[in-house]
C-alpha atoms as a PDB file:
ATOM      1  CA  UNK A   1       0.000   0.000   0.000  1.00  0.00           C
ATOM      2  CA  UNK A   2       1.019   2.882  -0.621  1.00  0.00           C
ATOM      3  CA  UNK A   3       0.877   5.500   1.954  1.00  0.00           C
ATOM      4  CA  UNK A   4       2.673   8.823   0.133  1.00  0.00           C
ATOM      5  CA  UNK A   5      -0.726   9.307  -1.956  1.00  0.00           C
ATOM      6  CA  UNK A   6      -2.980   9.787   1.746  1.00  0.00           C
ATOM      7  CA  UNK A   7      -1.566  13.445   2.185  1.00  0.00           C
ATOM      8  CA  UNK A   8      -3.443  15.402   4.585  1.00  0.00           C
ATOM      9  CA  UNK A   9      -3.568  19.177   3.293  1.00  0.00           C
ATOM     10  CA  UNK A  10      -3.519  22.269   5.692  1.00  0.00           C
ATOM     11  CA  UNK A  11      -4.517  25.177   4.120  1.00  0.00           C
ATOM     12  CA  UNK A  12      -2.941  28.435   4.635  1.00  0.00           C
ATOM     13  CA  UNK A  13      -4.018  32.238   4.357  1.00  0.00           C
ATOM     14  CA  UNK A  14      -1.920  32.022   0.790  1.00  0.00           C
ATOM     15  CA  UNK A  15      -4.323  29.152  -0.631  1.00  0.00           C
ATOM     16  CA  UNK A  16      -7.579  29.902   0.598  1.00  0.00           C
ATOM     17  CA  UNK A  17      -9.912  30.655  -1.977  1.00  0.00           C
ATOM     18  CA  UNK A  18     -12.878  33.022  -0.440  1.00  0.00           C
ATOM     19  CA  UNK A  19     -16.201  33.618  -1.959  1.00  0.00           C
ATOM     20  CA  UNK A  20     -18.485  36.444  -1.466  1.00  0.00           C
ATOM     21  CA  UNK A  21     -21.660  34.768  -1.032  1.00  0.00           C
ATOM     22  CA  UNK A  22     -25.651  36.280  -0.020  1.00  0.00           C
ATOM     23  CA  UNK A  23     -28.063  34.627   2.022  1.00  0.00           C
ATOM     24  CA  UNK A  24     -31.930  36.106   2.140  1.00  0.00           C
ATOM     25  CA  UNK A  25     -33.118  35.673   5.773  1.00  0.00           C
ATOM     26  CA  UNK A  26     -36.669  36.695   5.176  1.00  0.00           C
ATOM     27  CA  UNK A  27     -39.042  33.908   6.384  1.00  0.00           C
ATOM     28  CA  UNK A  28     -35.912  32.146   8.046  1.00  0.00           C
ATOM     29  CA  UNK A  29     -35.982  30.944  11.540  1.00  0.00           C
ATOM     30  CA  UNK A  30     -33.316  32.801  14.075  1.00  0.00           C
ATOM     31  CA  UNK A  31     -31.388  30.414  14.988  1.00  0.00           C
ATOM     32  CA  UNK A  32     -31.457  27.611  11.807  1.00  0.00           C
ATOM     33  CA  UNK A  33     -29.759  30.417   9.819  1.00  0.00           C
ATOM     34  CA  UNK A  34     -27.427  31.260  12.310  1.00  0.00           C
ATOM     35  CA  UNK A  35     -25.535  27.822  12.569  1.00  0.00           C
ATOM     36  CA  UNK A  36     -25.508  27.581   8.414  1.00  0.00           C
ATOM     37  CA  UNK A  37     -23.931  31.658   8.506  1.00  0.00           C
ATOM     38  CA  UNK A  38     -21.583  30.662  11.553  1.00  0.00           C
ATOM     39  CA  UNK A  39     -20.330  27.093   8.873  1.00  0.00           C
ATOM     40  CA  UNK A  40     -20.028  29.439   5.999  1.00  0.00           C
ATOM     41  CA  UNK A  41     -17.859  31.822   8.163  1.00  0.00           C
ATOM     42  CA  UNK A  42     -15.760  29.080   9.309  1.00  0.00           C
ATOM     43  CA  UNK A  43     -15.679  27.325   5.865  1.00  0.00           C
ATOM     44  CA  UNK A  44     -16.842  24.171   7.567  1.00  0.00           C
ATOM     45  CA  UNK A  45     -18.659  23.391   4.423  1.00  0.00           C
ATOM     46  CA  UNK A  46     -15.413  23.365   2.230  1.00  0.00           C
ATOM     47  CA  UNK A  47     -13.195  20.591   1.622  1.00  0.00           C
ATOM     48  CA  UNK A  48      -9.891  21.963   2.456  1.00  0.00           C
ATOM     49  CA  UNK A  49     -11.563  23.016   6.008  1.00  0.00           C
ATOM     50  CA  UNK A  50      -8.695  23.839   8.449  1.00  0.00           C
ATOM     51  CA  UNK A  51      -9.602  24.927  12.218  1.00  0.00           C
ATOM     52  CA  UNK A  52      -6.977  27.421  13.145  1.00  0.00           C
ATOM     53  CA  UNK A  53      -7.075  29.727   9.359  1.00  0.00           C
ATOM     54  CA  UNK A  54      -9.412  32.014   7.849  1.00  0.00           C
ATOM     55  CA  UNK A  55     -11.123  29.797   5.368  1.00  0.00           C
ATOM     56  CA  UNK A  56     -14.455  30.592   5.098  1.00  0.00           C
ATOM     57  CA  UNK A  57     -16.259  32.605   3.064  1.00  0.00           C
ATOM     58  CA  UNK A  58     -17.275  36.599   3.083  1.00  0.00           C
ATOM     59  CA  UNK A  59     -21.310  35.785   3.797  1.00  0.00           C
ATOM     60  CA  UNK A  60     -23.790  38.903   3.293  1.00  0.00           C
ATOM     61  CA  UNK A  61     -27.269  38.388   5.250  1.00  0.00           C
ATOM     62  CA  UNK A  62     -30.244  40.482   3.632  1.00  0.00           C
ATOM     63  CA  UNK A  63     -33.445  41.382   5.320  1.00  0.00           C
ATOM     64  CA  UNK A  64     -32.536  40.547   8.463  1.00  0.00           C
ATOM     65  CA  UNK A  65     -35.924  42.392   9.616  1.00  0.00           C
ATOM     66  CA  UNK A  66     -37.856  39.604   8.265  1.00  0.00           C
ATOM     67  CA  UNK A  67     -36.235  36.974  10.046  1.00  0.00           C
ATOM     68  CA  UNK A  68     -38.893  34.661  12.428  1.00  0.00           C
ATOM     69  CA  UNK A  69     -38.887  33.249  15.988  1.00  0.00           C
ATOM     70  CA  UNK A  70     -40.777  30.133  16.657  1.00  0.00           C
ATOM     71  CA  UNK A  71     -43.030  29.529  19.577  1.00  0.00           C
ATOM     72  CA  UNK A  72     -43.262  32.186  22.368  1.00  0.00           C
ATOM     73  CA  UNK A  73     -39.754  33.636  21.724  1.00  0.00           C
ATOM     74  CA  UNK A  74     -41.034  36.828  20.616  1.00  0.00           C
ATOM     75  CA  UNK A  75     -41.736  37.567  24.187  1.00  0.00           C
ATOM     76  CA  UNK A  76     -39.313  35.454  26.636  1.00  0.00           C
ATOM     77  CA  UNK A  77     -36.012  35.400  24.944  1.00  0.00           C
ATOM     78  CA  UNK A  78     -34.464  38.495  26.468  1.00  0.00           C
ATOM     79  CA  UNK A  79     -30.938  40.031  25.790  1.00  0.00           C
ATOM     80  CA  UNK A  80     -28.885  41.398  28.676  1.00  0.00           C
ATOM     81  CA  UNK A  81     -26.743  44.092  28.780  1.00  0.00           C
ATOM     82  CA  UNK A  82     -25.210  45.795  31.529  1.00  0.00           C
ATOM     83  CA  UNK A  83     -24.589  49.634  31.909  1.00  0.00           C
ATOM     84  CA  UNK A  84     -21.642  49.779  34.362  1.00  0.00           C
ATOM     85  CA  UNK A  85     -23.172  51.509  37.284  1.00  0.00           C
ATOM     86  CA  UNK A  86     -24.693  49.361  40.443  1.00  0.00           C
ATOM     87  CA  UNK A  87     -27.950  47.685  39.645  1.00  0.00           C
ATOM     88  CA  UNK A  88     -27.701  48.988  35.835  1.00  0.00           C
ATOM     89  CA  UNK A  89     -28.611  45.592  34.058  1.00  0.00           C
ATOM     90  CA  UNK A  90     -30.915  45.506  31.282  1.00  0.00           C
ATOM     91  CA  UNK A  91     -33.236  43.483  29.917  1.00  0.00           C
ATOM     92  CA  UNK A  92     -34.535  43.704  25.799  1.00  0.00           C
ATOM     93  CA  UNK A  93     -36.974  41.050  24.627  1.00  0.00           C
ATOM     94  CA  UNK A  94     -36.365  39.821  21.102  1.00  0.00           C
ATOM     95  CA  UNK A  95     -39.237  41.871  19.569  1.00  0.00           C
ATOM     96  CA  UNK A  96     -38.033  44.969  21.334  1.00  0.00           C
ATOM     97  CA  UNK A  97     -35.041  44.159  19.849  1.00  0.00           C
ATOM     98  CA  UNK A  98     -36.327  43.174  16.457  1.00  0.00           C
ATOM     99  CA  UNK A  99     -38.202  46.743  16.250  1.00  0.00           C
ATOM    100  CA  UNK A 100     -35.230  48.911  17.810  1.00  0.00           C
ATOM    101  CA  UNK A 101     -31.988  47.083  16.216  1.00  0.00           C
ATOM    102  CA  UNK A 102     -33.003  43.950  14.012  1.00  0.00           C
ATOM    103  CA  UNK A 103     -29.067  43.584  12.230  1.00  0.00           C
ATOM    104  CA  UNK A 104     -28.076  43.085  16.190  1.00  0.00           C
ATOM    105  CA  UNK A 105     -30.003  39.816  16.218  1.00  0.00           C
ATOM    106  CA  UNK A 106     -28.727  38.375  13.691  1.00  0.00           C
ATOM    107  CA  UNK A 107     -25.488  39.163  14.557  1.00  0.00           C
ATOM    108  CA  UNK A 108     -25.734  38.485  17.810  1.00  0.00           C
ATOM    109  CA  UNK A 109     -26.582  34.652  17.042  1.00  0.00           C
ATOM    110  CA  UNK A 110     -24.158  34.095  14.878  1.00  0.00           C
ATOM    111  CA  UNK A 111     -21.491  35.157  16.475  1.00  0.00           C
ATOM    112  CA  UNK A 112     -22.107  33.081  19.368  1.00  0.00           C
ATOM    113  CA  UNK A 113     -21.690  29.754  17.248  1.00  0.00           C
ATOM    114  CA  UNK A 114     -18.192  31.145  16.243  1.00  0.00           C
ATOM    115  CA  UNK A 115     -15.115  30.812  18.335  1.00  0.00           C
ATOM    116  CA  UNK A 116     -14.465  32.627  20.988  1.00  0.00           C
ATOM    117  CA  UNK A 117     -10.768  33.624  20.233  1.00  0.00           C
ATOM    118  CA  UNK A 118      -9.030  36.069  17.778  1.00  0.00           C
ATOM    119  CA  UNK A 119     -10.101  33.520  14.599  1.00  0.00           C
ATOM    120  CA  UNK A 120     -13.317  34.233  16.222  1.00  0.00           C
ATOM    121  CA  UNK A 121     -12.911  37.968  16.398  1.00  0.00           C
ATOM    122  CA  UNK A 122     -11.267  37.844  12.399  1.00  0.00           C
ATOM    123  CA  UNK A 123     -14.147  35.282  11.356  1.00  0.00           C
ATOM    124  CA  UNK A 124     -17.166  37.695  12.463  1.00  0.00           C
ATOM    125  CA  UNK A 125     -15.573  40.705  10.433  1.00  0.00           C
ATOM    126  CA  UNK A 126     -16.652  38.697   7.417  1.00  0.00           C
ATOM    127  CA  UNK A 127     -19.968  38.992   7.944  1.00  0.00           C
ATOM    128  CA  UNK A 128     -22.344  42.031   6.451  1.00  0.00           C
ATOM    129  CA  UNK A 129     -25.877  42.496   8.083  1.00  0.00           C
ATOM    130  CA  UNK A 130     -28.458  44.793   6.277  1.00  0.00           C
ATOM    131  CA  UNK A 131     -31.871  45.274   6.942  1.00  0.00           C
ATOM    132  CA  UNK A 132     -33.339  45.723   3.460  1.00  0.00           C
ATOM    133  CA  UNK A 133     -32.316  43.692   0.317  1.00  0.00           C
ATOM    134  CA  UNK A 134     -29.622  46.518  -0.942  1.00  0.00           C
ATOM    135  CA  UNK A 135     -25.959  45.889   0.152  1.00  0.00           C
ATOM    136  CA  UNK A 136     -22.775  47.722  -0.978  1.00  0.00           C
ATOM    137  CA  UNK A 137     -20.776  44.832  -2.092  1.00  0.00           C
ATOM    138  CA  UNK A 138     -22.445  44.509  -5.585  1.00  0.00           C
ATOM    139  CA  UNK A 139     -18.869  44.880  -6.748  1.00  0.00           C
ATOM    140  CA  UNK A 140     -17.553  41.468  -5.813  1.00  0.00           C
ATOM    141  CA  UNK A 141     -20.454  39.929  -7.480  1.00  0.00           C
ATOM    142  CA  UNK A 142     -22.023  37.552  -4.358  1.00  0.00           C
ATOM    143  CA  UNK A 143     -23.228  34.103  -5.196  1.00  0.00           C
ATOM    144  CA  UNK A 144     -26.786  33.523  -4.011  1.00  0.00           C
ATOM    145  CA  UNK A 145     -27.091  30.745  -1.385  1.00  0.00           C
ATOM    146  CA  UNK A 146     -30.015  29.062  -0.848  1.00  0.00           C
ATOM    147  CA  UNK A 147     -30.782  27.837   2.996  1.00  0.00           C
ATOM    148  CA  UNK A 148     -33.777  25.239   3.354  1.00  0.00           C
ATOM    149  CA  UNK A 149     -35.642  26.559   6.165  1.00  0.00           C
ATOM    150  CA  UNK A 150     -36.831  23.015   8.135  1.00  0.00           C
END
């Protein structure tokens, strides 16, 4: 047998091939099109899928407004921030949220599923949130991604 053809290949920052790609999140539940952003991001999806580099691809996320909630999460999933001061915490329910800053939910879940490191950090600066279905990065000519929503 012989074992110089099995040759495991680590990609590097200098072979990486990155894709600009665009996934509509209108009718898409929360949290289903979070872990499918967070494997693009990480490039979990490609073959040459290495854990410590930058392989994934640039993902763009339209109408993130649209994007649904099942069951009563409209109304108990709350986000907590803190202001800094004694007794300052905060509490925003998802549809507060959803009506004041609907990119931050998006975001939010997503990068949760990603690392939480400096590939982390690099990995969530690939992703662009927008509200609406217009985006800036017509230029690099995004591949439309389809995500089945189960």
């Amino acid at each position: 047998m012989n074992t110089l053809s099995y040759k495991t290949v680590s990609a590097n920052k200098a072979t990486v091939s990155k894709e600009w790609v665009i996934v509509d999140a209108e009718g898409k539940v929360l949290g289903r099109l979070a872990t499918q952003v967070a494997m693009m991001l990480r490039g979990k999806n490609k073959t040459n899928y290495t854990p410590h580099v930058d392989c994934g691809d640039n993902v763009i996320v339209v109408n993130a407004d649209k994007v649904v909630l099942t069951g009563e999460k409209w109304n108990d999933k709350e986000y907590v921030r803190h202001t800094g001061y004694p007794g300052g915490q905060r509490f925003t329910t998802a549809s507060e949220m959803l009506r004041k800053n609907p990119i931050f939910l998006v975001e939010n879940a997503v990068r949760g599923m990603l690392p939480k490191n400096r590939l982390g950090s690099a990995l969530f600066r690939n992703l662009h949130v927008y509200t609406g279905t217009a985006h800036p990065h017509e230029a690099q000519k995004p591949k439309k991604i389809e995500i089945e929503n189960k």
